[in-house]
N, C-alpha and C. Protein backbone atom coordinates (compact mmCIF):
# COMPACT_ATOMS: atom_id res chain seq x y z
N UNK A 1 102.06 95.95 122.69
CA UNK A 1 101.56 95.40 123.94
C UNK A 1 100.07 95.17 123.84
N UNK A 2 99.50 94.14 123.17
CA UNK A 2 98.39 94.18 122.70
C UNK A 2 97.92 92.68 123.94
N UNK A 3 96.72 93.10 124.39
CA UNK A 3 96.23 92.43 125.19
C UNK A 3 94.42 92.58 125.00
N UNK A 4 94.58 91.04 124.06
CA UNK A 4 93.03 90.72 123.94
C UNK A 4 92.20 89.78 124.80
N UNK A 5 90.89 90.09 124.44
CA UNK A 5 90.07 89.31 125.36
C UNK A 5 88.57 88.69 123.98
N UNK A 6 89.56 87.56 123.49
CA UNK A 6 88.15 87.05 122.14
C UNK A 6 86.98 87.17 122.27
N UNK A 7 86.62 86.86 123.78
CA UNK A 7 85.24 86.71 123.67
C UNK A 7 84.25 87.61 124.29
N UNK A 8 84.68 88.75 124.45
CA UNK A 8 84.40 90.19 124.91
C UNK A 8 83.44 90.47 123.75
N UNK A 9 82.43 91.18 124.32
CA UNK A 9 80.86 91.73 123.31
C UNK A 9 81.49 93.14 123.38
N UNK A 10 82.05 93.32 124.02
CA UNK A 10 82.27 95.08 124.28
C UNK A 10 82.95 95.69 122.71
N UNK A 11 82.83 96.68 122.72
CA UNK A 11 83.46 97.44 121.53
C UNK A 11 85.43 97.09 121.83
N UNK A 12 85.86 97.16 121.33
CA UNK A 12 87.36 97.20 121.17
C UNK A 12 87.16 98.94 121.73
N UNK A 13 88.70 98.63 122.37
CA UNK A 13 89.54 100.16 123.31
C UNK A 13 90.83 100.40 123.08
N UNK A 14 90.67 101.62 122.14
CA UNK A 14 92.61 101.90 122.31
C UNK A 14 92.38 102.54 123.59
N UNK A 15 93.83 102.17 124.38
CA UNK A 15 93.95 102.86 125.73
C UNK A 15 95.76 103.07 125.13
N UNK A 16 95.57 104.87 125.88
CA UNK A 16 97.27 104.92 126.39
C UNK A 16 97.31 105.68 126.92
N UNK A 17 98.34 106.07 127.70
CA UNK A 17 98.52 107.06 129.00
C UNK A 17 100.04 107.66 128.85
N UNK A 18 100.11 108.76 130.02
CA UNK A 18 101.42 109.26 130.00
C UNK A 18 102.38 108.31 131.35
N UNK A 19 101.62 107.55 131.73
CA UNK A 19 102.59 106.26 132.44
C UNK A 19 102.41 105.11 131.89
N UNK A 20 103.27 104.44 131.41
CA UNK A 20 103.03 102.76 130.65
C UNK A 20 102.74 102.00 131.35
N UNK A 21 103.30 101.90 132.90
CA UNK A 21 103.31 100.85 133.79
C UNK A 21 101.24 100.82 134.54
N UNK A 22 101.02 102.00 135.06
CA UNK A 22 99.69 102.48 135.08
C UNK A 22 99.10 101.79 134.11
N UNK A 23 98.61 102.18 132.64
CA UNK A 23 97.93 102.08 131.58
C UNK A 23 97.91 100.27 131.63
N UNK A 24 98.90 99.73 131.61
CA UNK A 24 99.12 98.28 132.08
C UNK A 24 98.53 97.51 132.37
N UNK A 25 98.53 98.02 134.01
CA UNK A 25 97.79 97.81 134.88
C UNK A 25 96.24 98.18 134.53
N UNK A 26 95.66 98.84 133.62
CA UNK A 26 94.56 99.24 133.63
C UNK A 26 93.81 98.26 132.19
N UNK A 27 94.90 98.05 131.36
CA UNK A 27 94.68 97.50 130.15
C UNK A 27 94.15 95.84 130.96
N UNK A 28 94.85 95.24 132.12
CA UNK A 28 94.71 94.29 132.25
C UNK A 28 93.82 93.73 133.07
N UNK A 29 92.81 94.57 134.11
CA UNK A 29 91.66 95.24 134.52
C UNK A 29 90.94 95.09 134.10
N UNK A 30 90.66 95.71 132.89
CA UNK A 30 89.49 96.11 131.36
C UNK A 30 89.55 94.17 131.21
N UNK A 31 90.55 94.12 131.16
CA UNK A 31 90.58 93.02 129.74
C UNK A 31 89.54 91.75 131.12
N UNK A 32 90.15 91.48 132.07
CA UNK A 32 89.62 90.66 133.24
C UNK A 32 87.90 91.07 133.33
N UNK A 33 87.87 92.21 133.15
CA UNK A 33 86.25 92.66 133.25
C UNK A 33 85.67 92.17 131.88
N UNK A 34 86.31 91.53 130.89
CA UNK A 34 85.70 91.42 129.78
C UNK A 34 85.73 92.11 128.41
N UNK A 35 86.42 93.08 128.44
CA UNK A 35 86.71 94.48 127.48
C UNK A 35 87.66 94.02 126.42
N UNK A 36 87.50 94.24 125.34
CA UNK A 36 88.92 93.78 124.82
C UNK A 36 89.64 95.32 124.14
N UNK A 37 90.71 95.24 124.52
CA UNK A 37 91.71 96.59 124.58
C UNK A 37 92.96 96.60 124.28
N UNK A 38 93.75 97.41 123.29
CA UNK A 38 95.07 97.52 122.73
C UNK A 38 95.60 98.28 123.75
N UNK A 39 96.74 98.39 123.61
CA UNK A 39 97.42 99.38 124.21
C UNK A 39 98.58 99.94 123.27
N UNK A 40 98.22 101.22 123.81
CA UNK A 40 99.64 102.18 122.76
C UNK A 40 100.29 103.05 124.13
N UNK A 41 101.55 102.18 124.45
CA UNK A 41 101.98 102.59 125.44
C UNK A 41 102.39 104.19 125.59
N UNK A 42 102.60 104.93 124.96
CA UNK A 42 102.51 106.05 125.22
C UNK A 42 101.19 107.09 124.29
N UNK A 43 101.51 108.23 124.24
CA UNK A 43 100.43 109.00 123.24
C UNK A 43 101.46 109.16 122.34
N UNK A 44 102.84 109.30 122.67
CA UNK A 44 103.47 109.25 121.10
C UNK A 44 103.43 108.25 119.69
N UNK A 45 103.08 106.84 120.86
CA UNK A 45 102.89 105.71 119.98
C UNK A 45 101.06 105.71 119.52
N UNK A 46 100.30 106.58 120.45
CA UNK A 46 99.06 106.37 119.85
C UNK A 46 98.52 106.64 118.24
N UNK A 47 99.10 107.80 117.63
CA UNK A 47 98.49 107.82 116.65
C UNK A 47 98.78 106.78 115.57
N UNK A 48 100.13 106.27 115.28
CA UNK A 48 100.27 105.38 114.84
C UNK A 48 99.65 103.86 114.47
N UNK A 49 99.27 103.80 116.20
CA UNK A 49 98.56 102.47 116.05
C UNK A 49 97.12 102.68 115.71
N UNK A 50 96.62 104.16 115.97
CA UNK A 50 95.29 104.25 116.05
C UNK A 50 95.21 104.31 114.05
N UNK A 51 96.35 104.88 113.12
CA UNK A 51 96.19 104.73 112.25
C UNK A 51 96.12 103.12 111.40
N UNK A 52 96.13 102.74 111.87
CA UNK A 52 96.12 101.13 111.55
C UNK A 52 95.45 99.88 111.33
N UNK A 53 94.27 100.64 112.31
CA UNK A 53 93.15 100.15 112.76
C UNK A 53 92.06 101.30 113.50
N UNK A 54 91.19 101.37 112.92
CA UNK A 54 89.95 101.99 113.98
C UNK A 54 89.58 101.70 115.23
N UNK A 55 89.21 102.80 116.08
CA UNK A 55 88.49 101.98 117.22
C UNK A 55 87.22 103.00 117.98
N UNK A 56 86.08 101.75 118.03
CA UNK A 56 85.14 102.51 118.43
C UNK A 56 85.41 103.63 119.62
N UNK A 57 86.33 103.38 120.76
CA UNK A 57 86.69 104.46 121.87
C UNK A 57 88.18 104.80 121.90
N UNK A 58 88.41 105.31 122.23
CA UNK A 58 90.18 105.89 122.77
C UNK A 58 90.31 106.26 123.91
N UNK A 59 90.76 105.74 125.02
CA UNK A 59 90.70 106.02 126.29
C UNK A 59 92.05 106.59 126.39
N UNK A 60 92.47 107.97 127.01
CA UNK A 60 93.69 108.09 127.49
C UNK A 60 93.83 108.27 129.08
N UNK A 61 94.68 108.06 129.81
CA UNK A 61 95.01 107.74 131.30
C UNK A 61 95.85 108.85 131.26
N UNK A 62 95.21 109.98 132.29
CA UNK A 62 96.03 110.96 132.69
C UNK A 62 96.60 110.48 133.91
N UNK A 63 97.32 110.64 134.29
CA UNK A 63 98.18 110.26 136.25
C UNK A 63 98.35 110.86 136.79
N UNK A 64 98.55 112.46 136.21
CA UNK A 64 98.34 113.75 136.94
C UNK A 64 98.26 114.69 135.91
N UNK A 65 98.38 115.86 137.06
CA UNK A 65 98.24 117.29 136.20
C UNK A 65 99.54 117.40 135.22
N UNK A 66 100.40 117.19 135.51
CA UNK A 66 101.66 116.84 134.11
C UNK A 66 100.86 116.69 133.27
N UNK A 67 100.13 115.51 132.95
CA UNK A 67 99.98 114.82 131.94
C UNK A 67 99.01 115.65 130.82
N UNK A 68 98.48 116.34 131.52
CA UNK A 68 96.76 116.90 131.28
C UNK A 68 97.30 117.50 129.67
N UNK A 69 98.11 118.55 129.85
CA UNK A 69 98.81 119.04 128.34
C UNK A 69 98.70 118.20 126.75
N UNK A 70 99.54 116.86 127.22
CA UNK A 70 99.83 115.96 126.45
C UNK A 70 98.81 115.15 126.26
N UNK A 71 97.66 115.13 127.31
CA UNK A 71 96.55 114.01 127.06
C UNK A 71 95.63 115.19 125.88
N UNK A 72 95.77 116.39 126.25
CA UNK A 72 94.43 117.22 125.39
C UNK A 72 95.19 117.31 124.07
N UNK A 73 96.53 117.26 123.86
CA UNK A 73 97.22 117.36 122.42
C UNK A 73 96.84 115.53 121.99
N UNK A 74 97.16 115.09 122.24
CA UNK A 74 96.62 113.64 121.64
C UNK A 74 95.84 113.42 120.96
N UNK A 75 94.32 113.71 122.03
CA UNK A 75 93.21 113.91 121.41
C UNK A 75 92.60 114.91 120.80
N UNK A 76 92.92 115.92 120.43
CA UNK A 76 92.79 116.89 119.28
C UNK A 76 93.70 116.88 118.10
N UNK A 77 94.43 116.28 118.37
CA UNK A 77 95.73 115.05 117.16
C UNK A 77 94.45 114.16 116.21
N UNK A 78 93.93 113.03 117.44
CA UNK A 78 92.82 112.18 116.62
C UNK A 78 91.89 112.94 116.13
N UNK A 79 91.31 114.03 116.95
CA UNK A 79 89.95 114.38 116.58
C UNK A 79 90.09 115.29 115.10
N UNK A 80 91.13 115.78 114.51
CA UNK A 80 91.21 116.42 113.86
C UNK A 80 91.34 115.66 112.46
N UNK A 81 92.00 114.68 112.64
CA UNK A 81 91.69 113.61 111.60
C UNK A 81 90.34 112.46 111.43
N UNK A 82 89.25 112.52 112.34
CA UNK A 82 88.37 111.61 112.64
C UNK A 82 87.70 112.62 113.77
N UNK A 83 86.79 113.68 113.33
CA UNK A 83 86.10 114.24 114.28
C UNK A 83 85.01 113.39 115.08
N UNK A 84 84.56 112.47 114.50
CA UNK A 84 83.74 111.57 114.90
C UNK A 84 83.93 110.30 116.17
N UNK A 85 85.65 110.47 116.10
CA UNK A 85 85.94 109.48 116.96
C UNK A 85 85.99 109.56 118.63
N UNK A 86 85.60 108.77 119.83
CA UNK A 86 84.96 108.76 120.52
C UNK A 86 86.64 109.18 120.92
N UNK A 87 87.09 110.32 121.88
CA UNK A 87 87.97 109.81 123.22
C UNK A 87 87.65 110.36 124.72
N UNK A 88 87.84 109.45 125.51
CA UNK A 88 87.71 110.14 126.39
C UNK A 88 88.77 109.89 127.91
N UNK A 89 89.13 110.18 128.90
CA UNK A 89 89.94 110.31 129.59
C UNK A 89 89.40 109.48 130.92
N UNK A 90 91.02 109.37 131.54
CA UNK A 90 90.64 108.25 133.19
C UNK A 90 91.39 109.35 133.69
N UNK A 91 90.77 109.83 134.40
CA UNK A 91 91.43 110.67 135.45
C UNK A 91 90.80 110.77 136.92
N UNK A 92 92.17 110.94 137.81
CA UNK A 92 91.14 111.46 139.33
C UNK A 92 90.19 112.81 139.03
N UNK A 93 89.45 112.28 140.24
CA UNK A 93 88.39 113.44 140.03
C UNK A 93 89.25 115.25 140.40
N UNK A 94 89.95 115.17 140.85
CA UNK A 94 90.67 116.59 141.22
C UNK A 94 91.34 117.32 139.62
N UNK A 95 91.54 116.66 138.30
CA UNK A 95 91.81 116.96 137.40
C UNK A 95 90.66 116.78 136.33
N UNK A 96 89.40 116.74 136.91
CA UNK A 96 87.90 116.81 136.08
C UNK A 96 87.89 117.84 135.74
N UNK A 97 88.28 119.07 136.61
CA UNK A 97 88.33 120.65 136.10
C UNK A 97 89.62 121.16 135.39
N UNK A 98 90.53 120.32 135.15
CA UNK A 98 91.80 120.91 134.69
C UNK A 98 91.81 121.31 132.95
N UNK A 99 90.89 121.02 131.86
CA UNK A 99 91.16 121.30 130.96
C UNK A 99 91.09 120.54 130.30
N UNK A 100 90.71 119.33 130.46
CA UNK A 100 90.98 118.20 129.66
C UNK A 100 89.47 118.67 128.74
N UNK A 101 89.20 118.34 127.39
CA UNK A 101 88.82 118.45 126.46
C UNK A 101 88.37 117.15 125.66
N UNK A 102 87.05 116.47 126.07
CA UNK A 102 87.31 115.04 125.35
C UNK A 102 85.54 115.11 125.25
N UNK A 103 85.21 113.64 124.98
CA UNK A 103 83.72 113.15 124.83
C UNK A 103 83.65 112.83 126.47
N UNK A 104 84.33 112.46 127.27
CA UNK A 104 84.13 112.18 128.57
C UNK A 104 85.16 111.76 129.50
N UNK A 105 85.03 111.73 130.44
CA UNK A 105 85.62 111.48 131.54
C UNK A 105 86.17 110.29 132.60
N UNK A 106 86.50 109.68 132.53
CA UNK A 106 85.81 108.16 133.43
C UNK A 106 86.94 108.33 134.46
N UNK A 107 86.82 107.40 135.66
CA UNK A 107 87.61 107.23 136.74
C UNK A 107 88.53 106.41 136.05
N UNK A 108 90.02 106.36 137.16
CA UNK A 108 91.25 106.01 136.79
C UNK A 108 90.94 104.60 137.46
N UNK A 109 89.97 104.19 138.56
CA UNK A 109 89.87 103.15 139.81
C UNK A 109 89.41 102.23 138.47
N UNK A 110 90.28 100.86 138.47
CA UNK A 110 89.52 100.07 137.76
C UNK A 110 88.65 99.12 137.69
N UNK A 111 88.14 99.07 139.17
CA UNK A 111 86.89 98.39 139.34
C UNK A 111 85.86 99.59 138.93
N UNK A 112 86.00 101.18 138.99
CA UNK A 112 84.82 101.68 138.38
C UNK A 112 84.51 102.12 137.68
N UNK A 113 86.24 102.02 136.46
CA UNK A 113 86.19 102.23 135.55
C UNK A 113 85.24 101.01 134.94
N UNK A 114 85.43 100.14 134.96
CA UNK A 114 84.99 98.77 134.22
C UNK A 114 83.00 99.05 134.67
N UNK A 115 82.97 99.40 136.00
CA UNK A 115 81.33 99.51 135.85
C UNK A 115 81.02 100.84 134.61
N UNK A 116 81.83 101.38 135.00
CA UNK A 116 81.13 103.29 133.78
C UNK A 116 81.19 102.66 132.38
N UNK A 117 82.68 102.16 132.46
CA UNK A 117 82.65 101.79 130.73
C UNK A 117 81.32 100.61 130.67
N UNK A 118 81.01 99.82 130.74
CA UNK A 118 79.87 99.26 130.78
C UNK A 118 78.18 99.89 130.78
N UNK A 119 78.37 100.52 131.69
CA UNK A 119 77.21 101.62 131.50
C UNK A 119 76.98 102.57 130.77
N UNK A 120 78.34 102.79 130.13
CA UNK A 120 78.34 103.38 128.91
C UNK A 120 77.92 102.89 127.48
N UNK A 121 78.10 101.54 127.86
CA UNK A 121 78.29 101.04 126.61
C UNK A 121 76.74 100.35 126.24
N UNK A 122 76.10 100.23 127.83
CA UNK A 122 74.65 99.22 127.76
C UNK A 122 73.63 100.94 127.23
N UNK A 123 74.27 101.82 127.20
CA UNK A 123 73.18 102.98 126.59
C UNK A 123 72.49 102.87 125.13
């Protein structure tokens, strides 16, 4: 489910989440704001694709506290093979304290996701 955007300056984004339909919706967001972004519809399919190709960020989409488990095994999956590699999480702010374990945090809203990732990226 690969959804590019050619003429995007932004770094390339693996995104995946523990909802496909969500992540989707978010992949197609990013991409409208200018971002250009893969998608690995689940985290089972992430490492795979992430082996395939590099990517400067890894965004995973938590949807709730379910997810939180499976989003921190993911990314200590990547980080353990590529300590260097950037991931960080979309979550509501009520699961900022739950455990999640990453380089950062960003909102799930994708109008503010698209401003943070940007402001992230103009640093």
């Amino acid at each position: 489910m690969n959804v590019e955007n050619t003429t995007t300056t932004q770094p390339l984004i693996l995104l995946s989440g523990d909802n496909t339909r969500s992540a989707l919706l978010l992949q197609h967001a990013l991409v409208e704001e200018g971002f250009g972004v893969e998608l690995a519809p689940g985290y089972s399919d992430l490492e795979a694709q992430w082996g395939q190709r590099r990517y400067p960020m890894v965004l995973l989409e938590v949807s709730g506290p379910q997810g939180v488990e499976d989003a921190v095994d993911a990314a200590l999956r990547l980080k353990r093979r590529d300590p260097g590699q950037f991931v960080g999480y979309l979550a509501d702010p009520a699961l900022h304290t739950s455990g999640l374990a990453g380089d950062a945090i960003f909102p799930r809203v994708s109008r503010q996701l698209a401003k943070a990732l940007k402001r992230y990226f103009d640093q």
